[in-house]
Protein backbone atom coordinates (compact mmCIF):
# COMPACT_ATOMS: atom_id res chain seq x y z
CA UNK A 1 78.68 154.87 94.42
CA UNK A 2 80.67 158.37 94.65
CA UNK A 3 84.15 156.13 93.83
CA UNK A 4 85.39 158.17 90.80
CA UNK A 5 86.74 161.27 91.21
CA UNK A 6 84.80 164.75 91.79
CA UNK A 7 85.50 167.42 90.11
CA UNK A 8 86.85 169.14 93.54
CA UNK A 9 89.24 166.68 94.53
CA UNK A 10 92.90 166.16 94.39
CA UNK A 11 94.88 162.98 92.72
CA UNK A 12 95.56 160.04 95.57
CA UNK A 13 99.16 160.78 96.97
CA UNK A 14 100.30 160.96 100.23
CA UNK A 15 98.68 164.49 101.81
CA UNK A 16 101.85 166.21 102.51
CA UNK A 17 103.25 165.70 98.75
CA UNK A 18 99.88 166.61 96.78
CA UNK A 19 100.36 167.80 93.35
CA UNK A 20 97.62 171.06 93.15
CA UNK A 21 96.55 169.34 89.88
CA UNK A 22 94.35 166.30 89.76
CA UNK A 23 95.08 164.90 86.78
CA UNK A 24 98.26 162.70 86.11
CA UNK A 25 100.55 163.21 82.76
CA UNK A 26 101.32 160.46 80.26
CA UNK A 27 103.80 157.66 81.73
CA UNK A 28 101.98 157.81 84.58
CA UNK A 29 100.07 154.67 83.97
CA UNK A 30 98.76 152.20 86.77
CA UNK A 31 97.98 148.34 85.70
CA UNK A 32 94.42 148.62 87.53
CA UNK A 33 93.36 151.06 84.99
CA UNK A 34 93.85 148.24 82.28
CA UNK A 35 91.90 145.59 84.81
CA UNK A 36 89.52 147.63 85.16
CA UNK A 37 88.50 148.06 81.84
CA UNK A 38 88.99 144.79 81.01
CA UNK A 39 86.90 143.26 83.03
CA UNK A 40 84.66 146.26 83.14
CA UNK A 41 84.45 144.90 79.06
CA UNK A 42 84.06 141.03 80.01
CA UNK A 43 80.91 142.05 82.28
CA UNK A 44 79.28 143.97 79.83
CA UNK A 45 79.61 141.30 77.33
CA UNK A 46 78.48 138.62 80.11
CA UNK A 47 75.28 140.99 80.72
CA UNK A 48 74.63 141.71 77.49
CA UNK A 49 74.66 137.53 76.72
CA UNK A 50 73.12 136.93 80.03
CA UNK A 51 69.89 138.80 78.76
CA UNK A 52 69.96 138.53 75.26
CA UNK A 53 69.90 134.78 75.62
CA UNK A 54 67.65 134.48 78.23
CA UNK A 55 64.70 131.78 77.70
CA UNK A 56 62.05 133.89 75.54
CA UNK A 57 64.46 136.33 74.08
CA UNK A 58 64.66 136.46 70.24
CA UNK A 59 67.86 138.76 69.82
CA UNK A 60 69.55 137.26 66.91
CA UNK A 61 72.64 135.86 66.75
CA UNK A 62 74.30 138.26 64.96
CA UNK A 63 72.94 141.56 66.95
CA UNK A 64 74.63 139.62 69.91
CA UNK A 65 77.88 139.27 68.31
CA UNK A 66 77.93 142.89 67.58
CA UNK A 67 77.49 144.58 71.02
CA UNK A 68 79.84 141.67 71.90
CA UNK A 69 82.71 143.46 69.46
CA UNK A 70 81.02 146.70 70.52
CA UNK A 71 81.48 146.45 74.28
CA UNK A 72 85.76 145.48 73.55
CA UNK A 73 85.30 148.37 71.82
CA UNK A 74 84.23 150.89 74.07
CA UNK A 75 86.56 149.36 76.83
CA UNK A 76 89.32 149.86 75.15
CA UNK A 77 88.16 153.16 74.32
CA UNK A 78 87.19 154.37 77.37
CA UNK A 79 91.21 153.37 78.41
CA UNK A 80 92.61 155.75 75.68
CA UNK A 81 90.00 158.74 76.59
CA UNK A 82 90.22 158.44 80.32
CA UNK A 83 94.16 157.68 81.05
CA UNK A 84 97.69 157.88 79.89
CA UNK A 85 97.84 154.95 77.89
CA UNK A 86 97.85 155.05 74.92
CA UNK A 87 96.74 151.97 71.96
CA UNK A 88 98.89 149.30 73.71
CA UNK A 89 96.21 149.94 76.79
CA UNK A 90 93.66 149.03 74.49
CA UNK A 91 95.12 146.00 73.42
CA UNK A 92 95.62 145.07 76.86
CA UNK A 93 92.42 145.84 78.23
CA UNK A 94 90.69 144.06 75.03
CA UNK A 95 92.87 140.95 76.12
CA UNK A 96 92.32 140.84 79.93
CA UNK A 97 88.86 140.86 78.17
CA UNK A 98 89.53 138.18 75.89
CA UNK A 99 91.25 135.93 79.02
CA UNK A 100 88.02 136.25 81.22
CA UNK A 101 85.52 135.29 78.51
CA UNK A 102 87.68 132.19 78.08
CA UNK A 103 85.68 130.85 80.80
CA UNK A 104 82.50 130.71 78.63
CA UNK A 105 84.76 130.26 75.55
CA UNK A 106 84.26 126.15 75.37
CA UNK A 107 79.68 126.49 75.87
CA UNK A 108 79.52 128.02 72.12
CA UNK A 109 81.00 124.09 71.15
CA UNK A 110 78.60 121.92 70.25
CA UNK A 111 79.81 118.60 71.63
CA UNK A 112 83.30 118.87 73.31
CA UNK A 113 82.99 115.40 75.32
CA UNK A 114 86.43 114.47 74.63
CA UNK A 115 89.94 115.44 75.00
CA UNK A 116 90.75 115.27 71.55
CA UNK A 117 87.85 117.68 70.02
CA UNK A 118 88.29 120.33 73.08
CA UNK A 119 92.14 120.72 72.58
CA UNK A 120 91.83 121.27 69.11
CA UNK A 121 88.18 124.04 69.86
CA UNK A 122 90.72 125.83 72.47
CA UNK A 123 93.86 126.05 70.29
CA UNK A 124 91.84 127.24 67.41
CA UNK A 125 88.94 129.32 68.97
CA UNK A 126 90.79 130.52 72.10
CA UNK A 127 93.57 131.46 70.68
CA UNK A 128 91.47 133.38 67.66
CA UNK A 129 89.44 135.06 70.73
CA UNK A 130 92.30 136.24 72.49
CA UNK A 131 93.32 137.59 69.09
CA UNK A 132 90.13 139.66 67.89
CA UNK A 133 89.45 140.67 71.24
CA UNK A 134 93.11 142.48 71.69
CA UNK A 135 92.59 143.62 68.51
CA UNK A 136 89.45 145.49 69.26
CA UNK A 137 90.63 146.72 72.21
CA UNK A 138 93.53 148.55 70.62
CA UNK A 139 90.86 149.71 67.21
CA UNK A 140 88.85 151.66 70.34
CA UNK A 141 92.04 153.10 72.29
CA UNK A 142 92.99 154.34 68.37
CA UNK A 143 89.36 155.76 68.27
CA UNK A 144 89.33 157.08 71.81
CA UNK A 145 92.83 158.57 72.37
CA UNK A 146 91.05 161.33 70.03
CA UNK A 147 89.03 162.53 73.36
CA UNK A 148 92.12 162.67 75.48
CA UNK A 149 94.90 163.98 73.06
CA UNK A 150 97.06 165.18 76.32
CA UNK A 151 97.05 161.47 77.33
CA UNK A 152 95.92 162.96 80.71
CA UNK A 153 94.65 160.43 83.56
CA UNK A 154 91.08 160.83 85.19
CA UNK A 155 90.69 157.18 86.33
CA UNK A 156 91.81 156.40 89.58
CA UNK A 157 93.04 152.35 88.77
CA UNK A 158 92.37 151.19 92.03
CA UNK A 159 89.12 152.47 93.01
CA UNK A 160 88.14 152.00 89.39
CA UNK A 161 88.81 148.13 89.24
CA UNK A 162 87.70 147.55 92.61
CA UNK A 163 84.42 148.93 91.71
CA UNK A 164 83.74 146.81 88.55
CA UNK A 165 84.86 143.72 90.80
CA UNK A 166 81.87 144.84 92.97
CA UNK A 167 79.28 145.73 90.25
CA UNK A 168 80.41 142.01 88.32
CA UNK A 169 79.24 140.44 92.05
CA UNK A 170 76.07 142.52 92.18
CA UNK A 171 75.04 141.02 88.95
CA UNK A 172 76.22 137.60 89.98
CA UNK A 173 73.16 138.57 92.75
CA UNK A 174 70.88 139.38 89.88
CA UNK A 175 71.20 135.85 88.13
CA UNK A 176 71.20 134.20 91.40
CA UNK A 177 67.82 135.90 92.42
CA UNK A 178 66.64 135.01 89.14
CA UNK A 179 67.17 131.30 89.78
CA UNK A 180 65.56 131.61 92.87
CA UNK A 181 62.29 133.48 91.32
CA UNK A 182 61.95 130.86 88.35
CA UNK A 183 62.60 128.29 91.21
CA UNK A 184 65.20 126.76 89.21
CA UNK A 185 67.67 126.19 92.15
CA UNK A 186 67.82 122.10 91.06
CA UNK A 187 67.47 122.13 87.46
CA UNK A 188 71.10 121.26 86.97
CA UNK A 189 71.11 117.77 89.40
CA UNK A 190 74.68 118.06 89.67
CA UNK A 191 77.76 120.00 90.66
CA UNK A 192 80.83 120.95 89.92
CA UNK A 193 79.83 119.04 86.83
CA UNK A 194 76.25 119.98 84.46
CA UNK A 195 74.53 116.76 83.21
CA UNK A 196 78.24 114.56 83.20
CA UNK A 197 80.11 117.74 80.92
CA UNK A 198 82.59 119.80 82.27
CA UNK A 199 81.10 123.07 83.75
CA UNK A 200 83.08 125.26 81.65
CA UNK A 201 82.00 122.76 78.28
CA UNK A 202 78.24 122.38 78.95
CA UNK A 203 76.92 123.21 75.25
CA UNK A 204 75.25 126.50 75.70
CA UNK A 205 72.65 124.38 72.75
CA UNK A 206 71.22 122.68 75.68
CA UNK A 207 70.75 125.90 78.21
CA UNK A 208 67.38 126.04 77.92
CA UNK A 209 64.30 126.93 80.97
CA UNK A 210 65.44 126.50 84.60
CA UNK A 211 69.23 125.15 83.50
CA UNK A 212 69.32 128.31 81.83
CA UNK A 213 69.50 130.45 85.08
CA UNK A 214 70.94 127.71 87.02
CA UNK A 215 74.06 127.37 84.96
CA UNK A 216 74.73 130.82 83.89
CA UNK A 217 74.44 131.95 87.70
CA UNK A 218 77.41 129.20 87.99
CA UNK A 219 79.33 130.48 85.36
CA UNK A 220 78.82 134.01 86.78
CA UNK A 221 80.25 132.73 89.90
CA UNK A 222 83.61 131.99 88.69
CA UNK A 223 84.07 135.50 86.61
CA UNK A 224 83.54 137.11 89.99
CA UNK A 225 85.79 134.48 91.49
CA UNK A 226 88.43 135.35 88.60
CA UNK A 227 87.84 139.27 89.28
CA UNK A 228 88.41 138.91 93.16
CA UNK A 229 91.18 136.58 92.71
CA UNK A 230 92.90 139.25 90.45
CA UNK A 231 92.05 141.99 92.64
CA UNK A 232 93.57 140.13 95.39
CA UNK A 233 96.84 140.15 93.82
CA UNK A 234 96.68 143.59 91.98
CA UNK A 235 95.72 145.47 95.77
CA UNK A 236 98.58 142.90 97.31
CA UNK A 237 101.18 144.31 95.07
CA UNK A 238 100.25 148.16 95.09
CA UNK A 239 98.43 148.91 98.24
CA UNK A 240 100.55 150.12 101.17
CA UNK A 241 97.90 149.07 103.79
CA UNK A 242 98.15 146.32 105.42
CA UNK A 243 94.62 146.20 106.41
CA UNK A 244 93.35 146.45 103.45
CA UNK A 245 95.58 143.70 102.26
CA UNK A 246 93.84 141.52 104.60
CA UNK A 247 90.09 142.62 103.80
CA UNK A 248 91.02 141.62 99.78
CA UNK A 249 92.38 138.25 100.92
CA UNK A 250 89.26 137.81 103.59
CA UNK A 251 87.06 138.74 100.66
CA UNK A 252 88.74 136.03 98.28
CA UNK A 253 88.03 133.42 101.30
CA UNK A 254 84.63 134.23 101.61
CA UNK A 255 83.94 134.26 97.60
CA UNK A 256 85.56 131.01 97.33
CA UNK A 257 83.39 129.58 100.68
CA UNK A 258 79.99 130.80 98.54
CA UNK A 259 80.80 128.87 95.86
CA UNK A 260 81.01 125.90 97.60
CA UNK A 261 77.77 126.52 99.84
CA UNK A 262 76.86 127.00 96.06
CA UNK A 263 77.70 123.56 95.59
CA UNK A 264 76.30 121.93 98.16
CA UNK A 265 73.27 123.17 98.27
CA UNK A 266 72.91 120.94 95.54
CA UNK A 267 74.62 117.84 96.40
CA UNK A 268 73.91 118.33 100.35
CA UNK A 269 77.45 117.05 101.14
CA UNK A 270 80.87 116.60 99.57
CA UNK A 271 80.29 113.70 96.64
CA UNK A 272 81.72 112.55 93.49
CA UNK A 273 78.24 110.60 92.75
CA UNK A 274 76.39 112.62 89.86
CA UNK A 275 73.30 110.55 90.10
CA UNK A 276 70.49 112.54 91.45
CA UNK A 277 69.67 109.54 94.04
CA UNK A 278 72.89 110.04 95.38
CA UNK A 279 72.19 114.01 96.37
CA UNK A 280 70.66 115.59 98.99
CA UNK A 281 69.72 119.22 98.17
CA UNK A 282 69.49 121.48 101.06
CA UNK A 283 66.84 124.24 101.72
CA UNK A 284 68.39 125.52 104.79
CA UNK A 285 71.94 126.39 102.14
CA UNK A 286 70.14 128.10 99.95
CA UNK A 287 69.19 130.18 103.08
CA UNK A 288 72.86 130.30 104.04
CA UNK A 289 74.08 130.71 100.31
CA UNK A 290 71.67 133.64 99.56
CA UNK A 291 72.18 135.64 102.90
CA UNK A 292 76.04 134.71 102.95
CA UNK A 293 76.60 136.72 99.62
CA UNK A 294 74.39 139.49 99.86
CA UNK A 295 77.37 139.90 102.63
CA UNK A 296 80.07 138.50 100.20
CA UNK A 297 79.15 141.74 98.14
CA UNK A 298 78.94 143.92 100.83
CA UNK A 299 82.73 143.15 101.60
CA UNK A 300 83.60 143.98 97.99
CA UNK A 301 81.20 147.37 98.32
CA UNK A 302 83.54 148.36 101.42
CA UNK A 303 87.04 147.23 99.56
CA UNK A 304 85.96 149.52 96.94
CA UNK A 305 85.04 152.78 98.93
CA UNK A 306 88.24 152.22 101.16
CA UNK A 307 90.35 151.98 97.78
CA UNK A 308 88.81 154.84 96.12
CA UNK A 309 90.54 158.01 95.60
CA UNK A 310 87.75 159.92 97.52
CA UNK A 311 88.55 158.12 100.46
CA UNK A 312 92.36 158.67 100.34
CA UNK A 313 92.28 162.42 99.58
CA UNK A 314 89.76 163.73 102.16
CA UNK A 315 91.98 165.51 105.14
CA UNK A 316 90.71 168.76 105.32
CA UNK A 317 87.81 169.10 108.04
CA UNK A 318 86.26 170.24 110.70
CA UNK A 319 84.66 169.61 113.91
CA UNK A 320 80.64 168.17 114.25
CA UNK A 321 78.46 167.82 117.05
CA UNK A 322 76.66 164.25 117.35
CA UNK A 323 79.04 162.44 114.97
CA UNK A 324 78.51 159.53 117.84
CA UNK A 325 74.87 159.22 117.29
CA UNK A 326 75.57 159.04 113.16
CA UNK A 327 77.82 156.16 113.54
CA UNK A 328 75.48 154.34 115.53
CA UNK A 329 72.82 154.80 113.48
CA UNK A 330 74.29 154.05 110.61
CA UNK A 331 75.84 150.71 111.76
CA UNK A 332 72.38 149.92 113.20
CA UNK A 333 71.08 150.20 109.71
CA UNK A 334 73.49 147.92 108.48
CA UNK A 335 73.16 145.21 110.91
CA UNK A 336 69.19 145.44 111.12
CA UNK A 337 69.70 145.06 107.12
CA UNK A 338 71.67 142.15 107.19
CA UNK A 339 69.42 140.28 109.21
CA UNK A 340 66.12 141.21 107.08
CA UNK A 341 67.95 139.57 104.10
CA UNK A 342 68.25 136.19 105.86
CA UNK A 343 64.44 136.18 106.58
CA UNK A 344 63.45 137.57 103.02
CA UNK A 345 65.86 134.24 101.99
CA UNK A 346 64.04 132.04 104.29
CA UNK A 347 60.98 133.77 102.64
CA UNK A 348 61.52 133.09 99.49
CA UNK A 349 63.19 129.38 100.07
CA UNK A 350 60.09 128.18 102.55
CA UNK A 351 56.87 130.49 102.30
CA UNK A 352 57.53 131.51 105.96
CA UNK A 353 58.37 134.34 108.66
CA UNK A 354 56.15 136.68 106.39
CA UNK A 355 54.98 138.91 108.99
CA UNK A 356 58.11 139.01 110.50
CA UNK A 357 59.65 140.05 107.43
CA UNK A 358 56.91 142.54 107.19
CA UNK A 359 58.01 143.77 110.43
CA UNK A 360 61.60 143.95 110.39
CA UNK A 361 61.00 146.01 107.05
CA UNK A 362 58.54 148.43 108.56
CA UNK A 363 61.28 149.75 111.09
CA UNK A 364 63.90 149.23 108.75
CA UNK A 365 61.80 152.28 106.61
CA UNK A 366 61.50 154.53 109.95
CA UNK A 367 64.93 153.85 110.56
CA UNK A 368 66.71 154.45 107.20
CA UNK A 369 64.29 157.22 106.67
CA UNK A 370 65.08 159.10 109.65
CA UNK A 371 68.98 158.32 108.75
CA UNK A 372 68.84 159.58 105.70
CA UNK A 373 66.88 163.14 106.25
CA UNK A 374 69.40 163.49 109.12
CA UNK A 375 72.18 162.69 106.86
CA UNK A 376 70.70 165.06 104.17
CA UNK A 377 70.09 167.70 106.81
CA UNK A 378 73.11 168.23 108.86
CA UNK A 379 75.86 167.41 106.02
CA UNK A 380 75.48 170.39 104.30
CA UNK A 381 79.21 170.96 104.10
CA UNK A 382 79.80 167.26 103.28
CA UNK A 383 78.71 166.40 99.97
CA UNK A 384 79.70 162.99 99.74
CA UNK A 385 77.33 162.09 102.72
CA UNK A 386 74.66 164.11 101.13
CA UNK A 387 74.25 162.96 98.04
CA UNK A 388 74.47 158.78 100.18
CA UNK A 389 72.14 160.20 102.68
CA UNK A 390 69.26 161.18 99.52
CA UNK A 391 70.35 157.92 97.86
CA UNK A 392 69.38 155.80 100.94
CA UNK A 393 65.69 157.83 100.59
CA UNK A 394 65.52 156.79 97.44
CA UNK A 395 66.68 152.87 97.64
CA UNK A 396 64.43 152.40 100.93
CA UNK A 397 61.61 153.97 99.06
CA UNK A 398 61.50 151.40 96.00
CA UNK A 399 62.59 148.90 97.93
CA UNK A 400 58.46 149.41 100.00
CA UNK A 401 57.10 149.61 96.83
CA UNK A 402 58.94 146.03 94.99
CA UNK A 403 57.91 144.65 98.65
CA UNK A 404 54.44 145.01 98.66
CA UNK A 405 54.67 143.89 94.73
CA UNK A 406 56.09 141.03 95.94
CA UNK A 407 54.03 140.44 98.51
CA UNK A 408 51.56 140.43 95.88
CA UNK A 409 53.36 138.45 93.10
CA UNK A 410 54.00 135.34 95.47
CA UNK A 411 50.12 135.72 96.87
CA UNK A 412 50.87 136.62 100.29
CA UNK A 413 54.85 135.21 100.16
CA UNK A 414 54.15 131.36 99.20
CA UNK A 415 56.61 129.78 97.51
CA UNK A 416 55.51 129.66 93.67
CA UNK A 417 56.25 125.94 92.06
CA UNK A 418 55.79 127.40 88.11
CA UNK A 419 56.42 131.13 88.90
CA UNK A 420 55.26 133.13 85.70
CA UNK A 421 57.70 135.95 84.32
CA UNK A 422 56.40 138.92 85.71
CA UNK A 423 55.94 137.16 89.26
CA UNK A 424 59.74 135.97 89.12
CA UNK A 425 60.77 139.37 87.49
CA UNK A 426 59.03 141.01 90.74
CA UNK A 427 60.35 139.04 93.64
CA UNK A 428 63.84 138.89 92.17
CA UNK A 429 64.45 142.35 91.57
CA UNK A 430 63.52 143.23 95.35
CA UNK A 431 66.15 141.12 96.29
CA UNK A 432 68.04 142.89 93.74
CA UNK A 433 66.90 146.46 95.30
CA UNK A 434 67.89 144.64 98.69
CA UNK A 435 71.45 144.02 98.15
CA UNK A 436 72.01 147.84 96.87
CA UNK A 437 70.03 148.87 99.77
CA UNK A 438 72.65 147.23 101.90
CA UNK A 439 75.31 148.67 99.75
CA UNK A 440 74.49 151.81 99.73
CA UNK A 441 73.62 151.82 103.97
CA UNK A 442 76.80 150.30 104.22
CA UNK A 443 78.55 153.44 101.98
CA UNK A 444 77.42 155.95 104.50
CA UNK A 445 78.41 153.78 107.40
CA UNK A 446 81.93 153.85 106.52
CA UNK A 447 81.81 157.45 105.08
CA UNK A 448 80.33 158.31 108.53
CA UNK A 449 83.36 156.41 110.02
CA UNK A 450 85.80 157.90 107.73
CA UNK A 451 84.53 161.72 108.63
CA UNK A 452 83.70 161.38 112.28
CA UNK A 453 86.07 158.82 113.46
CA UNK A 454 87.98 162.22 114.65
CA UNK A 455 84.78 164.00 114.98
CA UNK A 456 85.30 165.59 111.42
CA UNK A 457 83.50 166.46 108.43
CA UNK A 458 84.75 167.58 104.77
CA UNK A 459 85.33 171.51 104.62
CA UNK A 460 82.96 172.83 102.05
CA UNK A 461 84.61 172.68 98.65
């Protein structure tokens, strides 16, 4: 997503005091480099369960548990080789690690129905978590310090966690458009509870077929809710724009407002009844859930470009004809983009608006085409918008192709009552393609923005 640092670029300081080096010296050290590869850790670990578990996986129990250990591991290591901490960053990464997976911590019980049994599985297995996965942590720091024996910094904290807040929402997308393609949207009947157990104590025994998806897209929901809550804080504590203050807290809203249209497209209104006779499910909130965080993650795309050091070193440029027309092209590609994804939801909810779809998407290809060659062709002295402007050729272009398989897969966009695994494979990951469509249309808007707001573009490196 061109958030990390190029080689060209200087360290994020205010322009008038920038060191000529770009890499900070040990005691420099910056909490969001430990968040970040903490929960950069608790993701991996999350993906690597989400699919080793799926329904007609047979990854063994014990190959799971090791690229568990491995991924605390490597986050810890990836501290010690890329910053100025040194083992005690490891520790602490392998434990912000260690607190997130807490929320899945209580579904490896087997029966933890009452008070008594799940105080004495948390004291004993959280608490022996926290402890292996801090200890981990610090083993890879110990191994990785070895690749950075200066203790010099190449993460940038900020941009760094931000990002991994937005890639832990994209595959929050992922599991949602996998409940949508196995149409599994109801197979839990209730919410927040999962057949009368506490969402967080649901036996992950019983996750089997549709609950599978369904419940693990839940649980997915509140790691991202955990992430943007904590980058809410971290950027509310160490960023000195106010703005930008404001877009993390708006961002934190809007998370929190998905998870309750999450919610209620189950229940169909607010409820404490968990009998199935006393819900209402709603179609037309699935609609509003899917399309409402495709733009949820689009928020968290923008928080991180803003926040990356990229963004906050980039002064020197010069002058460019037509920057006007880029930024309304670019826009227009994000707003024409946004609207598509609400009728491929009510597509893929209903069976309907397929030639509509069909025909949003056909000038959406002309349009991010042309923006892209242009991009390409007159940024040759901006390499940040060329390398977004070949990216956007390359997203649009798979994105036709998973179309038409889709189109295919769902015989002519009906809605599929027993989907088979290919067909739900297909038709979720276009959405999947969608939402990193948008993301990456919505990277050059803002680069666009950031370049030509003063009619300006990068001087050539």
């Amino acid at each position: 997503m061109a958030l990390l640092l190029p080689p060209n670029e200087l360290a994020d300081a205010p322009q008038s005091h920038v060191a000529p080096a770009r890499l900070q010296r040990a005691g420099n050290t910056d909490l969001g480099e430990i968040l970040a590869c903490g929960f950069g850790s608790s993701g991996l670990m999350w993906a690597l369960g989400y699919i080793c578990r799926m329904p007609g996986a047979a990854v063994p129990a014990g190959v799971i548990l090791a690229l568990m250990l491995l991924a605390l591991v490597l986050g810890g290591g990836f501290v010690a080789a890329t910053t100025s901490w040194d083992w005690r960053g490891g520790l602490f990464s392998g434990l912000v690690a260690g607190i997130a997976n807490l929320l899945i911590l209580g579904t490896l019980g087997h029966d933890l129905t009452t008070d008594h049994r799940i105080m004495n599985y948390m004291f004993l297995w959280g608490f022996s978590s926290l402890f292996l996965s801090a200890l981990l942590g610090m083993l890879g720091a110990l191994i990785g310090k070895r690749l950075n024996p200066d203790r010099e910094s190449r993460l940038h904290g900020e941009g760094a966690f931000t990002l991994i807040t937005a890639s832990i929402t994209l595959l929050l997308i992922l599991a949602g458009g996998m409940v949508t393609g196995f149409n599994a949207g109801l197979s839990v009947p209730d919410w927040p509870d999962v057949f009368h157990y506490n969402m967080f104590l649901f036996p992950l025994t019983r996750m089997t077929g549709g609950v599978y998806f369904e419940h693990t897209h839940r649980l997915l929901g509140t790691l991202v809710g955990l992430a943007t809550l904590t980058q809410t804080v971290y950027l509310w504590v160490r960023e000195p724009r106010r703005w930008v203050k404001g877009l993390a807290i708006g961002a934190l809203l809007m998370v929190i407002v998905q998870g309750i249209l999450g919610g209620l497209r189950v229940t169909g209104h607010f409820t404490s009844n968990q009998s199935r006779v006393g819900m209402d499910p709603s179609t037309r909130l699935a609609i509003i859930h899917a399309t409402f965080g495709q733009i949820v993650f689009a928020v968290l795309v923008g928080i991180a470009v803003v926040c990356s050091r990229s963004w906050r070193s980039h002064s020197h440029t010069v002058q460019r004809a037509a920057a006007g027309t880029d930024l309304i092209l670019s826009w227009m590609l994000v707003f024409l983009l946004v609207i598509q994804l609400l009728l491929g939801a009510v597509l893929r909810h209903t069976g309907r608006l397929l030639l509509l779809h069909i025909g949003l998407a056909t000038v959406l290809l002309l349009l991010a085409m042309f923006v892209g060659i242009r991009t390409w062709a007159l940024s040759q002295d901006s390499p940040i918008l060329r390398r977004l402007g070949i990216a956007l050729l390359t997203v649009v272009s798979l994105q036709v192709l998973l179309g038409v398989g889709a189109v295919i897969a769902t015989d002519g966009g009906h809605v599929l009552t027993h989907p088979l695994f290919w067909q739900a494979m297909v038709t979720t990951s276009h959405q999947f393609c969608g939402a990193v469509f948008l993301a990456t249309a919505l990277m050059l808007a803002l680069w666009t923005l950031r370049f030509q707001a003063k009619g300006r573009v990068e001087q050539p490196a």
